[in-house]
C-alpha atoms as a PDB file:
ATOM      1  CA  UNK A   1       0.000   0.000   0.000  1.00  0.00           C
ATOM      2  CA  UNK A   2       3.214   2.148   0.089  1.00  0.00           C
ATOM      3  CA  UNK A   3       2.746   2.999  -3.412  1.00  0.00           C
ATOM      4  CA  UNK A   4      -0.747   3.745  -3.578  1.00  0.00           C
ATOM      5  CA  UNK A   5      -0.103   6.309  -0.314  1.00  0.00           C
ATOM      6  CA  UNK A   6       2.931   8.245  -2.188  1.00  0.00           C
ATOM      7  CA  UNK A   7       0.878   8.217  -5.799  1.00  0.00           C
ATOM      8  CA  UNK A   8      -2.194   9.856  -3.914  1.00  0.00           C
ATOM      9  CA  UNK A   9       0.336  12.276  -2.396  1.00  0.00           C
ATOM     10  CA  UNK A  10       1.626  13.571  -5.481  1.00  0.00           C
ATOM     11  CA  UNK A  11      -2.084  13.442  -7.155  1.00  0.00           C
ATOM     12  CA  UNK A  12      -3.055  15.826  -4.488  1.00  0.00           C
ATOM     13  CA  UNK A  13       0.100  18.079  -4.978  1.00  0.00           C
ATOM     14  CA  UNK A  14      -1.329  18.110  -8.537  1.00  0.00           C
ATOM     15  CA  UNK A  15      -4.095  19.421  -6.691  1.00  0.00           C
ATOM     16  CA  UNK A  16      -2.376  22.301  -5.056  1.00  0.00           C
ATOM     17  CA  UNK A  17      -3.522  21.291  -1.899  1.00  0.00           C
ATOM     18  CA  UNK A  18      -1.852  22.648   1.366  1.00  0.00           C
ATOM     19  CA  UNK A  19       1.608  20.251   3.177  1.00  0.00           C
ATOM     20  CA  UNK A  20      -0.836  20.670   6.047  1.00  0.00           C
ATOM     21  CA  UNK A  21      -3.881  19.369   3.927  1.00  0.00           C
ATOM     22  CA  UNK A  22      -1.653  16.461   2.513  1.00  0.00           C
ATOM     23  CA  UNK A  23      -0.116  15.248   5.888  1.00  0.00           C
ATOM     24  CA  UNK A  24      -3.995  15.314   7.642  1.00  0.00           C
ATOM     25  CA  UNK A  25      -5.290  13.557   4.463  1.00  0.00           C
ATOM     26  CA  UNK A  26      -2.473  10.683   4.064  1.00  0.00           C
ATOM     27  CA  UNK A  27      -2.447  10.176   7.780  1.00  0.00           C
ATOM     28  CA  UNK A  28      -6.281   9.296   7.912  1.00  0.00           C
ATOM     29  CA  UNK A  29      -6.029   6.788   4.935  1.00  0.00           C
ATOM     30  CA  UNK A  30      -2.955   5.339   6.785  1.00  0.00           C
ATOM     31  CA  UNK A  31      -5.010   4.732   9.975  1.00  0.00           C
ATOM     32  CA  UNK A  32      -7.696   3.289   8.372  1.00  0.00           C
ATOM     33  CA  UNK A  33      -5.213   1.102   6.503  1.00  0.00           C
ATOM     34  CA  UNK A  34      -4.171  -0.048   9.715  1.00  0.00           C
ATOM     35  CA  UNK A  35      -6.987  -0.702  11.915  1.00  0.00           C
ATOM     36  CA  UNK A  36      -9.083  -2.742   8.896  1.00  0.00           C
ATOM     37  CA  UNK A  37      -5.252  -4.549   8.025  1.00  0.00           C
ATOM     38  CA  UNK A  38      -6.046  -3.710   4.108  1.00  0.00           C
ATOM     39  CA  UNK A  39      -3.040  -5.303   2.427  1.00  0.00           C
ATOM     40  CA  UNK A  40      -3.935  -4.549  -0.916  1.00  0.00           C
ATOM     41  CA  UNK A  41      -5.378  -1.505  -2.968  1.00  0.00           C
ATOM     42  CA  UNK A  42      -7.799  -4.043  -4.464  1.00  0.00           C
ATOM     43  CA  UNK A  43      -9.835  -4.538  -1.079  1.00  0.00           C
ATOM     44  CA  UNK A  44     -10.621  -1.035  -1.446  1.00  0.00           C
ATOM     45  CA  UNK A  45     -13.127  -2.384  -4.238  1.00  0.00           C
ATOM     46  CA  UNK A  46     -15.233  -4.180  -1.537  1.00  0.00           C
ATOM     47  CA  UNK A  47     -15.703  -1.313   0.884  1.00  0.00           C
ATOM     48  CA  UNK A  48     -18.564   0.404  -0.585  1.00  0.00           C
ATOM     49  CA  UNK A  49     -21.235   2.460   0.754  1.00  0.00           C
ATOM     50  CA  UNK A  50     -23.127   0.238   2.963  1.00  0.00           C
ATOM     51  CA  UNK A  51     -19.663  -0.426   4.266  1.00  0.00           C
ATOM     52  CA  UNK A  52     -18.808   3.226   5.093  1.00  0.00           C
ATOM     53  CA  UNK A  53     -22.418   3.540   6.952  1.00  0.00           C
ATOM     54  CA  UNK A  54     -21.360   1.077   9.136  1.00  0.00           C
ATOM     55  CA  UNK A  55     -18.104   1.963   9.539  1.00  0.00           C
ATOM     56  CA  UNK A  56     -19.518   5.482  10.622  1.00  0.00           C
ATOM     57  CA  UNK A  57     -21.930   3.854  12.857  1.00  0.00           C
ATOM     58  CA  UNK A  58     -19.079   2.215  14.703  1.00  0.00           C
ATOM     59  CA  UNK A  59     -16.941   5.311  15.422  1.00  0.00           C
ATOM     60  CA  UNK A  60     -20.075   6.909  17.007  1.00  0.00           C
ATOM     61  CA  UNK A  61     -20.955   3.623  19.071  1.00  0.00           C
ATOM     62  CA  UNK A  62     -17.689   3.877  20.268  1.00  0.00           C
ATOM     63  CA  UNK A  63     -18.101   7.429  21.164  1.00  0.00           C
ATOM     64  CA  UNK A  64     -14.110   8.124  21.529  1.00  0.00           C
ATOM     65  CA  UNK A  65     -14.605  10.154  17.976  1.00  0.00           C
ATOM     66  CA  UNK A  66     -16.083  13.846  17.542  1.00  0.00           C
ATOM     67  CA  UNK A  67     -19.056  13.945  14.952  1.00  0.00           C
ATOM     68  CA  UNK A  68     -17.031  16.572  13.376  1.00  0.00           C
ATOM     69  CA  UNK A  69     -14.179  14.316  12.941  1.00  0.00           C
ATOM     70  CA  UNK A  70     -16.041  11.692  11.833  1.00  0.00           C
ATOM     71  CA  UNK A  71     -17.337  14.277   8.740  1.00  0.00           C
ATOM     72  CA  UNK A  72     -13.732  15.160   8.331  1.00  0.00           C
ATOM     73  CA  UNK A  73     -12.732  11.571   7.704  1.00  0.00           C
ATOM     74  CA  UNK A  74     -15.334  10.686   5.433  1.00  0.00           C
ATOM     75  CA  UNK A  75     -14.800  14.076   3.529  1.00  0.00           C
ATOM     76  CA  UNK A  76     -11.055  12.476   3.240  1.00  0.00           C
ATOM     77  CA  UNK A  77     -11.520   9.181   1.893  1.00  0.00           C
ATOM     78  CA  UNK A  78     -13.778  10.423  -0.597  1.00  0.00           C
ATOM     79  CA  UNK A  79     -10.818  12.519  -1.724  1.00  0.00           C
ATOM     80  CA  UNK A  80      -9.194   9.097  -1.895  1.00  0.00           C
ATOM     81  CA  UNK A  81     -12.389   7.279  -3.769  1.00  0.00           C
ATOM     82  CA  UNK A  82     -12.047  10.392  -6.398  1.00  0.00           C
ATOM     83  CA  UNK A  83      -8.093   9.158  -6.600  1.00  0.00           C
ATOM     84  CA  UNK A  84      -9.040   5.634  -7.675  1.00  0.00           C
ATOM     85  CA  UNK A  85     -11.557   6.262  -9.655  1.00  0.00           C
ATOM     86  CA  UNK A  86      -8.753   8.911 -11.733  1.00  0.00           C
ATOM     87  CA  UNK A  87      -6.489   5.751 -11.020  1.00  0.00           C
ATOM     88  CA  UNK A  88      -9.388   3.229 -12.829  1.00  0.00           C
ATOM     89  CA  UNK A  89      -9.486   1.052  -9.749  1.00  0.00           C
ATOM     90  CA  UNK A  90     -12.572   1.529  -8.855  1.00  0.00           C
ATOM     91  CA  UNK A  91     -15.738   2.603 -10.993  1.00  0.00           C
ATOM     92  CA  UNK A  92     -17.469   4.989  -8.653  1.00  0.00           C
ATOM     93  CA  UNK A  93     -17.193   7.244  -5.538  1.00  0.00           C
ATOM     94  CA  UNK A  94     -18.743   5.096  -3.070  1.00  0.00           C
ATOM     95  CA  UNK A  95     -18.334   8.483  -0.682  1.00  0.00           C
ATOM     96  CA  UNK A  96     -20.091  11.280  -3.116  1.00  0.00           C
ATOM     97  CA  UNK A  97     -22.752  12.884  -1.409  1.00  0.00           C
ATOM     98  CA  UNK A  98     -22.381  11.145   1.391  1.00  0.00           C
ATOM     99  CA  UNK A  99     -24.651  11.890   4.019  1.00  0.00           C
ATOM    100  CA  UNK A 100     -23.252  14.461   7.102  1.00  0.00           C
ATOM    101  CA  UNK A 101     -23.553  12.675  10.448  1.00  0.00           C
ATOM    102  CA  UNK A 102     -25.164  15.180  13.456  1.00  0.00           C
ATOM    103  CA  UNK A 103     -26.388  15.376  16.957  1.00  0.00           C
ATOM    104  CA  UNK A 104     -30.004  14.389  16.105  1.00  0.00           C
ATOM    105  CA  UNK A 105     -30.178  12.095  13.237  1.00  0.00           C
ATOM    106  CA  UNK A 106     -28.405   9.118  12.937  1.00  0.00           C
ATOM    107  CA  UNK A 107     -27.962   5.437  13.821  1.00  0.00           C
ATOM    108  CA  UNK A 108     -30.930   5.513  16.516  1.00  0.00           C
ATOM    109  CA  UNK A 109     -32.554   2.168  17.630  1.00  0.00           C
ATOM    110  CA  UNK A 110     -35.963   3.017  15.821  1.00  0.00           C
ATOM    111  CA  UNK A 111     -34.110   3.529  12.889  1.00  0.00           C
ATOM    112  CA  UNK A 112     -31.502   0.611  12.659  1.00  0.00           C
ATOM    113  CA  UNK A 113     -32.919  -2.186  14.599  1.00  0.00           C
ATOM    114  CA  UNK A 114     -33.508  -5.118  12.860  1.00  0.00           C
ATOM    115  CA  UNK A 115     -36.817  -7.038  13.920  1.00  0.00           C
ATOM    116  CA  UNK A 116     -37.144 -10.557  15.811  1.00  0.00           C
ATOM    117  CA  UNK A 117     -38.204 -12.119  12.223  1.00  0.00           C
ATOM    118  CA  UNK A 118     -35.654 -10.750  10.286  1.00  0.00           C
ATOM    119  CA  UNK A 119     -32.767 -12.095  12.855  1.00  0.00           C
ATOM    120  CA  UNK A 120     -34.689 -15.314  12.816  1.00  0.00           C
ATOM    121  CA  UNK A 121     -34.289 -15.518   9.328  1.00  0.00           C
ATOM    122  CA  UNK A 122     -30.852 -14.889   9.522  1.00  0.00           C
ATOM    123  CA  UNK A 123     -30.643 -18.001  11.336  1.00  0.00           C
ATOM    124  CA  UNK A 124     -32.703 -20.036   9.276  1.00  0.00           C
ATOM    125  CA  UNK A 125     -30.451 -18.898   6.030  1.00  0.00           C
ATOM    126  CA  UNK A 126     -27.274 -21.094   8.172  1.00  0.00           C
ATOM    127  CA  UNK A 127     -29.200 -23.898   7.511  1.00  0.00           C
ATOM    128  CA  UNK A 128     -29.946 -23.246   3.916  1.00  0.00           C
ATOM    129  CA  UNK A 129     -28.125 -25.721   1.429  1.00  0.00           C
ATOM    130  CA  UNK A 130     -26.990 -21.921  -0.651  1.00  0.00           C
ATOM    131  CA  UNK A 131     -24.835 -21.373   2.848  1.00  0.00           C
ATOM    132  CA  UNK A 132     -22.901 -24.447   2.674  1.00  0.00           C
ATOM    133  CA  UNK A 133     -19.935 -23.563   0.246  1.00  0.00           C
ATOM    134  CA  UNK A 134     -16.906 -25.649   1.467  1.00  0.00           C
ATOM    135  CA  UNK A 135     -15.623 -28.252   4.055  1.00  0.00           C
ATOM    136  CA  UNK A 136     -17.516 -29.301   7.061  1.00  0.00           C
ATOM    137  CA  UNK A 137     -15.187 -27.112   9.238  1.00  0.00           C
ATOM    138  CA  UNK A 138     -16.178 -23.850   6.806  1.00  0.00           C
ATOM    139  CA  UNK A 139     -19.590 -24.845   6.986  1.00  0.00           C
ATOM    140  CA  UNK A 140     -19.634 -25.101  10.815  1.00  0.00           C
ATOM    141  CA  UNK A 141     -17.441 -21.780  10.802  1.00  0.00           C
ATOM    142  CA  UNK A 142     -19.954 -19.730   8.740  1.00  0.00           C
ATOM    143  CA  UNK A 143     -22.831 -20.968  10.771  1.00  0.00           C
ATOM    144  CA  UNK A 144     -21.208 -19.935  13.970  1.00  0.00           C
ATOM    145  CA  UNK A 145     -20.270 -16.702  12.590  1.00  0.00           C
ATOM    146  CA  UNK A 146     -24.143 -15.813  12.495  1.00  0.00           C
ATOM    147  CA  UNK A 147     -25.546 -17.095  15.346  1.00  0.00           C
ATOM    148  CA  UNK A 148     -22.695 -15.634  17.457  1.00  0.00           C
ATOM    149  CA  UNK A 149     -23.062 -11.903  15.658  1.00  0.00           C
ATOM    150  CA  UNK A 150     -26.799 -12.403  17.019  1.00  0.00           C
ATOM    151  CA  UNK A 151     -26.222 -13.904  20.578  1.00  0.00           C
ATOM    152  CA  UNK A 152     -23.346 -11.958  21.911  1.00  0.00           C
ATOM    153  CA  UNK A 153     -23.339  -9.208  19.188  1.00  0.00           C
ATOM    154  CA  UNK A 154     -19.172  -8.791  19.001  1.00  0.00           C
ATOM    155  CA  UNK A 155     -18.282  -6.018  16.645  1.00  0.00           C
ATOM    156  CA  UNK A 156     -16.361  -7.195  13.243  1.00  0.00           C
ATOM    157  CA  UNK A 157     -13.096  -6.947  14.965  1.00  0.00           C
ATOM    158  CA  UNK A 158     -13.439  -8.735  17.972  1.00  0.00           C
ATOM    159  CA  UNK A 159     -15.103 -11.467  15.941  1.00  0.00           C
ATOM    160  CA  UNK A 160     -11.788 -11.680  13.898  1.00  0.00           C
ATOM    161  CA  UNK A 161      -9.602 -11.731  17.121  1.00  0.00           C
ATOM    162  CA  UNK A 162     -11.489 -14.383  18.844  1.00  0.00           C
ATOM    163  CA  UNK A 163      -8.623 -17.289  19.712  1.00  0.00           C
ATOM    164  CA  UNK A 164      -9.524 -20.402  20.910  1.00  0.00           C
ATOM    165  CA  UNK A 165      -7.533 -19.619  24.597  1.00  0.00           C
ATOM    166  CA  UNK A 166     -10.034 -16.864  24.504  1.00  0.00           C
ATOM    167  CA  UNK A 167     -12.631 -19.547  25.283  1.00  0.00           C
ATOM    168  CA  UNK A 168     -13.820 -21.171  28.712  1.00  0.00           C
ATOM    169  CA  UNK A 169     -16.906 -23.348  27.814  1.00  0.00           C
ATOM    170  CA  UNK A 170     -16.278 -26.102  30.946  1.00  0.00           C
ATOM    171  CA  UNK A 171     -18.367 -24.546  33.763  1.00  0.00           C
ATOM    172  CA  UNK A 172     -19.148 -20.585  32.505  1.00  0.00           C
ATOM    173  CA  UNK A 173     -20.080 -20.817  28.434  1.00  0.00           C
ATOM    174  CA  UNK A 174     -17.469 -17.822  28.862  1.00  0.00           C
ATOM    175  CA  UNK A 175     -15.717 -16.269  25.934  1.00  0.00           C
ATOM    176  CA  UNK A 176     -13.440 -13.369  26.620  1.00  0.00           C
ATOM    177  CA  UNK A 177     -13.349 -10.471  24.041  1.00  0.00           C
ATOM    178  CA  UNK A 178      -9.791  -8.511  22.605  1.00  0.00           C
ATOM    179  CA  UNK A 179     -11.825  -5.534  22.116  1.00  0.00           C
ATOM    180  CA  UNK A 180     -11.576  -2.721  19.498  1.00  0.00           C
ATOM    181  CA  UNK A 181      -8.906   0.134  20.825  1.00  0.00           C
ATOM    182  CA  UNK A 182      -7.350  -1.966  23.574  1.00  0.00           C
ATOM    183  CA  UNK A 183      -3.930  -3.337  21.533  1.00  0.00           C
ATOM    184  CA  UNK A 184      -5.424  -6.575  20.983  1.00  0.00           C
ATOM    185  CA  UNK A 185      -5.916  -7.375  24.934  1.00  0.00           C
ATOM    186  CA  UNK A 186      -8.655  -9.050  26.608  1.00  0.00           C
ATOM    187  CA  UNK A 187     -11.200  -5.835  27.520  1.00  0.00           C
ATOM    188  CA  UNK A 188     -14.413  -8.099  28.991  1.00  0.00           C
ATOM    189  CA  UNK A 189     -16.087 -10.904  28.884  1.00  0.00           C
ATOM    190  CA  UNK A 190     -19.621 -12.507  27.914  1.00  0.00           C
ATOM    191  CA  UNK A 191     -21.830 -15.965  27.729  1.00  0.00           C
ATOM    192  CA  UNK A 192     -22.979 -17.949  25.118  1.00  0.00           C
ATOM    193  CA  UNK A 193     -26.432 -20.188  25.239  1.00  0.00           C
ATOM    194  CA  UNK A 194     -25.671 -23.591  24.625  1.00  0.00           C
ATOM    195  CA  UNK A 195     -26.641 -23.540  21.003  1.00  0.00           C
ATOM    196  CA  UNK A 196     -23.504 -21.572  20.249  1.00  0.00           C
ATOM    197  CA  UNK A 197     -21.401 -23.517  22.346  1.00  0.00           C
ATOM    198  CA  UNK A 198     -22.086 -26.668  20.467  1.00  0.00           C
ATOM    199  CA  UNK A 199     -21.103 -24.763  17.305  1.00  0.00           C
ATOM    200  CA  UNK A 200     -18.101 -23.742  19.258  1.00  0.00           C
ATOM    201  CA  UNK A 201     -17.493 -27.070  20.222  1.00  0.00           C
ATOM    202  CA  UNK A 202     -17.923 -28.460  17.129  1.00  0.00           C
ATOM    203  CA  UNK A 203     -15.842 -26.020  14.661  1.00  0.00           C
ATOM    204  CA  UNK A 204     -12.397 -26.663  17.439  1.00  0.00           C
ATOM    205  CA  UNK A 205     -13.233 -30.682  16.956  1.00  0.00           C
ATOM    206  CA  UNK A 206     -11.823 -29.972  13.515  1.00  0.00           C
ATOM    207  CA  UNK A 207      -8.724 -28.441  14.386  1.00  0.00           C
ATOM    208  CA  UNK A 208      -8.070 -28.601  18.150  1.00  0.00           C
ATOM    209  CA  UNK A 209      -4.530 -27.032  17.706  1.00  0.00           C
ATOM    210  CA  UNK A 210      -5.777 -23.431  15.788  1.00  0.00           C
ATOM    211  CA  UNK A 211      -4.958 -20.518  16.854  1.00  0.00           C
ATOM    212  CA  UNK A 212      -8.037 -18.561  15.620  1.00  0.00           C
ATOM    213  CA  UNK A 213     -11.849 -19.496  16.052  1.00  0.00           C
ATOM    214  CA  UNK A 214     -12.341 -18.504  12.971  1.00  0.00           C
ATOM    215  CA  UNK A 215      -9.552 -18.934  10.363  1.00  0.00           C
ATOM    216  CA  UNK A 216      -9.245 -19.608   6.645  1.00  0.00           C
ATOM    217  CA  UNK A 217      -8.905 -23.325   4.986  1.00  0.00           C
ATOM    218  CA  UNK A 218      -5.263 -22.575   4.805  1.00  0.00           C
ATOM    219  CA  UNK A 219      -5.254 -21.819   8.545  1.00  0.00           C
ATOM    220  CA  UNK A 220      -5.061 -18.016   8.392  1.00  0.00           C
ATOM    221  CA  UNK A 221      -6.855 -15.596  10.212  1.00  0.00           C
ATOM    222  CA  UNK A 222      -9.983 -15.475   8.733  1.00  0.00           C
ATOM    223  CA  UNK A 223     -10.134 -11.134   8.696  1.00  0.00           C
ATOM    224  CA  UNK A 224     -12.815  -8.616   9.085  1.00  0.00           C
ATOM    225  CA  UNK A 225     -14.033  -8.723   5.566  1.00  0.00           C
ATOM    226  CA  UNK A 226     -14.465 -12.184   5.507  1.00  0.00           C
ATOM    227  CA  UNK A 227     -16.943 -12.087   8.598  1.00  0.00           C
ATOM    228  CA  UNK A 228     -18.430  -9.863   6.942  1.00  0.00           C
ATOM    229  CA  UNK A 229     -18.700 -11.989   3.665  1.00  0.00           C
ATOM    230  CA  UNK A 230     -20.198 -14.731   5.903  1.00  0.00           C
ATOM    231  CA  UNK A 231     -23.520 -12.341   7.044  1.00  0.00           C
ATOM    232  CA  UNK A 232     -23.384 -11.125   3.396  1.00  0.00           C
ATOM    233  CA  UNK A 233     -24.150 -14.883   2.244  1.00  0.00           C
ATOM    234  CA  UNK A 234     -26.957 -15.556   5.320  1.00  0.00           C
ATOM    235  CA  UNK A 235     -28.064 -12.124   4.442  1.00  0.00           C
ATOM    236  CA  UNK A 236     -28.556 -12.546   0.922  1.00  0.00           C
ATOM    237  CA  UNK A 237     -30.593 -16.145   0.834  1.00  0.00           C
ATOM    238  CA  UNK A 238     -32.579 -14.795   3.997  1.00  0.00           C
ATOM    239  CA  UNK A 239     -33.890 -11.889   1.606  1.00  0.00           C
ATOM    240  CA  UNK A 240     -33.370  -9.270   4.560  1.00  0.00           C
ATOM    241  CA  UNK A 241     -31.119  -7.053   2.681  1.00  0.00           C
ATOM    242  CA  UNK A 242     -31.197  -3.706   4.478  1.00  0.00           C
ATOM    243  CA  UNK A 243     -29.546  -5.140   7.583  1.00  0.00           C
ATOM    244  CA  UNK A 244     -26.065  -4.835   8.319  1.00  0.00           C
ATOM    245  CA  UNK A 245     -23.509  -6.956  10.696  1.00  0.00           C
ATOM    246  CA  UNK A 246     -23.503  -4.022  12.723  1.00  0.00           C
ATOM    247  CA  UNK A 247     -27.274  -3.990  13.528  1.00  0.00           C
ATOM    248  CA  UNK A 248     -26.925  -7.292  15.110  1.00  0.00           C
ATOM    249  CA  UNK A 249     -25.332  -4.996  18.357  1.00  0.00           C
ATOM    250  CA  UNK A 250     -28.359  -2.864  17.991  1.00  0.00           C
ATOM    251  CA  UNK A 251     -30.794  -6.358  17.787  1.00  0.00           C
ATOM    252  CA  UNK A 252     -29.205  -7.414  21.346  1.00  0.00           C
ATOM    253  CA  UNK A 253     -28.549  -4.432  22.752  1.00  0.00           C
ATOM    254  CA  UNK A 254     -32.659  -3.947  22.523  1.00  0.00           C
ATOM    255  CA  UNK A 255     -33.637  -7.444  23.357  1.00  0.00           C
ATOM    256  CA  UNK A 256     -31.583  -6.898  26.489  1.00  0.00           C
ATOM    257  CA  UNK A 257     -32.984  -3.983  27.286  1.00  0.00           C
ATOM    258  CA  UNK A 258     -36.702  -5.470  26.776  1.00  0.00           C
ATOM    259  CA  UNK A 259     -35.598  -8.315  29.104  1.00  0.00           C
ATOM    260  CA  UNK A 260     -35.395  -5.602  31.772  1.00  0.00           C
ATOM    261  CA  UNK A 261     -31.351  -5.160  31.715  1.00  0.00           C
ATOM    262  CA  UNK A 262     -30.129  -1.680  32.583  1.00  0.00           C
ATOM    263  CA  UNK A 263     -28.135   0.464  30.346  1.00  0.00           C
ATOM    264  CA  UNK A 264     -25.023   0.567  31.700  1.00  0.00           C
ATOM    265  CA  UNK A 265     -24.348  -3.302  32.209  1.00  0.00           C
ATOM    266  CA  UNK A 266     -25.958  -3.647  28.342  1.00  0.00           C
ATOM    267  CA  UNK A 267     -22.825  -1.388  27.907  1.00  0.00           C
ATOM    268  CA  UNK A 268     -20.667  -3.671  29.357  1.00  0.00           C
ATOM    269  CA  UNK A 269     -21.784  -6.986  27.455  1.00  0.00           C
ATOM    270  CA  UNK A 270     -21.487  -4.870  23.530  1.00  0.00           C
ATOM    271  CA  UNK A 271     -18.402  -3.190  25.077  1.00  0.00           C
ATOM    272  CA  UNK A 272     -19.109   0.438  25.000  1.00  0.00           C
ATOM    273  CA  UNK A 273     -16.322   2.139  26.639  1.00  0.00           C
ATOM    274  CA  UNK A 274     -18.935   5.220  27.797  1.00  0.00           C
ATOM    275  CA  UNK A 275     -21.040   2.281  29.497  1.00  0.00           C
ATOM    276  CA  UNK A 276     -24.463   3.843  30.110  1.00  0.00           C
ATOM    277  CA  UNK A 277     -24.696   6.842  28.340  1.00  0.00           C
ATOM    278  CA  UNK A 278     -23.865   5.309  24.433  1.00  0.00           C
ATOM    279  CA  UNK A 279     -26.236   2.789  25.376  1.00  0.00           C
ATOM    280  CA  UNK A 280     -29.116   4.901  26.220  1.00  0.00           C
ATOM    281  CA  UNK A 281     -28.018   6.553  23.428  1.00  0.00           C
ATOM    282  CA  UNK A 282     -28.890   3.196  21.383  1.00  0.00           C
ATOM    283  CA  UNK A 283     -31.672   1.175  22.731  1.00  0.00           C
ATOM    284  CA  UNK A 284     -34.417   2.137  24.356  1.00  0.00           C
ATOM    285  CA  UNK A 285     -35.406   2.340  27.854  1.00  0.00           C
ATOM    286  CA  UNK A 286     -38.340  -0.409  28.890  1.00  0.00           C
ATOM    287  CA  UNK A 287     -40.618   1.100  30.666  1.00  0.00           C
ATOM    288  CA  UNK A 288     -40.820   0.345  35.005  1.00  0.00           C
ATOM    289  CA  UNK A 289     -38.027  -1.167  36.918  1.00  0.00           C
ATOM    290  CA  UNK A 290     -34.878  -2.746  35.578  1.00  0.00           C
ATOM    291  CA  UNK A 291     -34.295  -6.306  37.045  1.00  0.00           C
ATOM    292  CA  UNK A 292     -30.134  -6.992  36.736  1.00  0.00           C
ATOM    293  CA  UNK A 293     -28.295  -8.281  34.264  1.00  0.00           C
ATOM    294  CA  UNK A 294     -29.136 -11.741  32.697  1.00  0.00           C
ATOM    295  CA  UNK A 295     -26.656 -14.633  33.412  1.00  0.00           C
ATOM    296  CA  UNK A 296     -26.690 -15.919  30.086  1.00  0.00           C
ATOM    297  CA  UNK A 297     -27.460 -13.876  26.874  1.00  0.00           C
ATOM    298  CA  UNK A 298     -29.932 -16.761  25.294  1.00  0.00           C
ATOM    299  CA  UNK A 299     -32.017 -15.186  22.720  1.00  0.00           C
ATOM    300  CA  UNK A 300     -33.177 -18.487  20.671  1.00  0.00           C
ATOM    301  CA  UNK A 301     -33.768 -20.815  23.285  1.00  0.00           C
END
């Protein structure tokens, strides 16, 4: 990617834009480099709109990122887009006219909550014959993939960084979580149902000595586009294409908070590093008293 980053330099020297400009510009396209581990110019090609909504929704879930910074990043890689399209690598502007994030409008629960049926659905589509593309172990991976997006609601990332000494299924159905922003350490923990633990179970019987949960035939980490792949496919034959992997947070954050769970420890299990705040920011409030937090997250039993 070294190449790409000093061609786009000089194409926006061409541009008579400002050192100051340049250095702000290259430094946010070498950060997002970075934290999505793009190797290649090519997987620019797959991050298209839908993927930059969700990529915005993330920074503000996170809540570590000003909404004017978020603009300011977006404005930046669409400087980037209009580079590769000049360059012929890619065939549009996935960023033009994108819309400007504010206070008020947003990524709000009414808005970007996906419904009991539709995550059902989602479910259903693992068992579809369409979803089984490769070896029993890829099969069992993909399947896994889903139901733990939907039962435990990881973001991409921490999905990607799950390692099998991450897990502690004897006596707790515990998996702990390397969580975005914390250098690849262990930030929390959370429960499975016993559905997903027999998945879990069941993928590691293939390959008890792997280092990753989820990893590639070839035994690689399997990254953050490939999850993302994976809900694509379940997506796709479950015909409930406006959701995205990040709306499966959003689906348990919600069914938490229905189940009487109060904000702040919801924050806890999806990891929001503002606890209560983001997630009354998120889901809404049932109405009464909260009871505490459930010991298992089971949403399909």
């Amino acid at each position: 990617m070294n190449e790409w980053i000093e061609k786009y330099e000089r194409y926006l020297t061409l541009l008579n834009k400002s050192e100051r400009t340049i250095i702000n510009y290259t430094k946010t396209l070498k950060k997002i480099i970075k934290d999505e581990k793009i190797e290649d110019i090519e997987e620019f090609v797959d991050m298209d709109r839908e993927w930059w909504f969700e990529w915005v929704e993330g920074q503000r879930e996170i809540g570590k990122t000003s909404i004017a910074t978020i603009n300011c990043k977006i404005k930046q890689m669409s400087s980037f887009y209009h580079f590769l399209v000049n360059e012929n690598i890619v065939n549009s502007n996935p960023l033009y006219k994108f819309p400007k994030v504010n206070q008020t409008n947003g990524l709000e629960y009414k808005e970007k909550c996906m419904t009991d049926e539709q995550a059902k659905a989602l479910l259903r589509a693992t068992d579809d014959e369409r979803f089984m593309i490769g070896s029993k172990y890829i099969n069992c991976r993909n399947k896994l993939i889903v139901y733990l997006l939907l039962n435990i609601a990881t973001r991409i990332e921490e999905t990607s960084r799950i390692r099998l000494e991450d897990l502690d299924l004897e006596n707790e159905n515990r998996i702990y979580i390397r969580g975005k922003g914390h250098g690849g350490e262990i930030s929390r923990f959370t429960n499975v149902n016993d559905k997903v633990k027999d998945l879990i179970l069941e993928c590691i019987s293939y390959n008890p000595n792997r280092t990753y949960l989820f990893e590639s035939e070839e035994g690689m980490q399997l990254g953050t586009q490939g999850i993302r792949n994976v809900f694509y496919l379940a997506r796709s034959i479950a015909q409930v294409e406006n959701v995205t992997p990040h709306m499966c947070r959003h689906y348990v954050g919600s069914s938490l908070a229905e189940r009487g769970v109060e904000a702040q420890k919801i924050g806890f299990v999806l990891g929001h590093s503002k606890g209560s705040k983001v997630a009354e920011t998120f889901y809404i409030k049932p109405k009464g008293n909260m009871n505490d937090i459930l010991e298992k997250i089971d949403l399909f039993d």
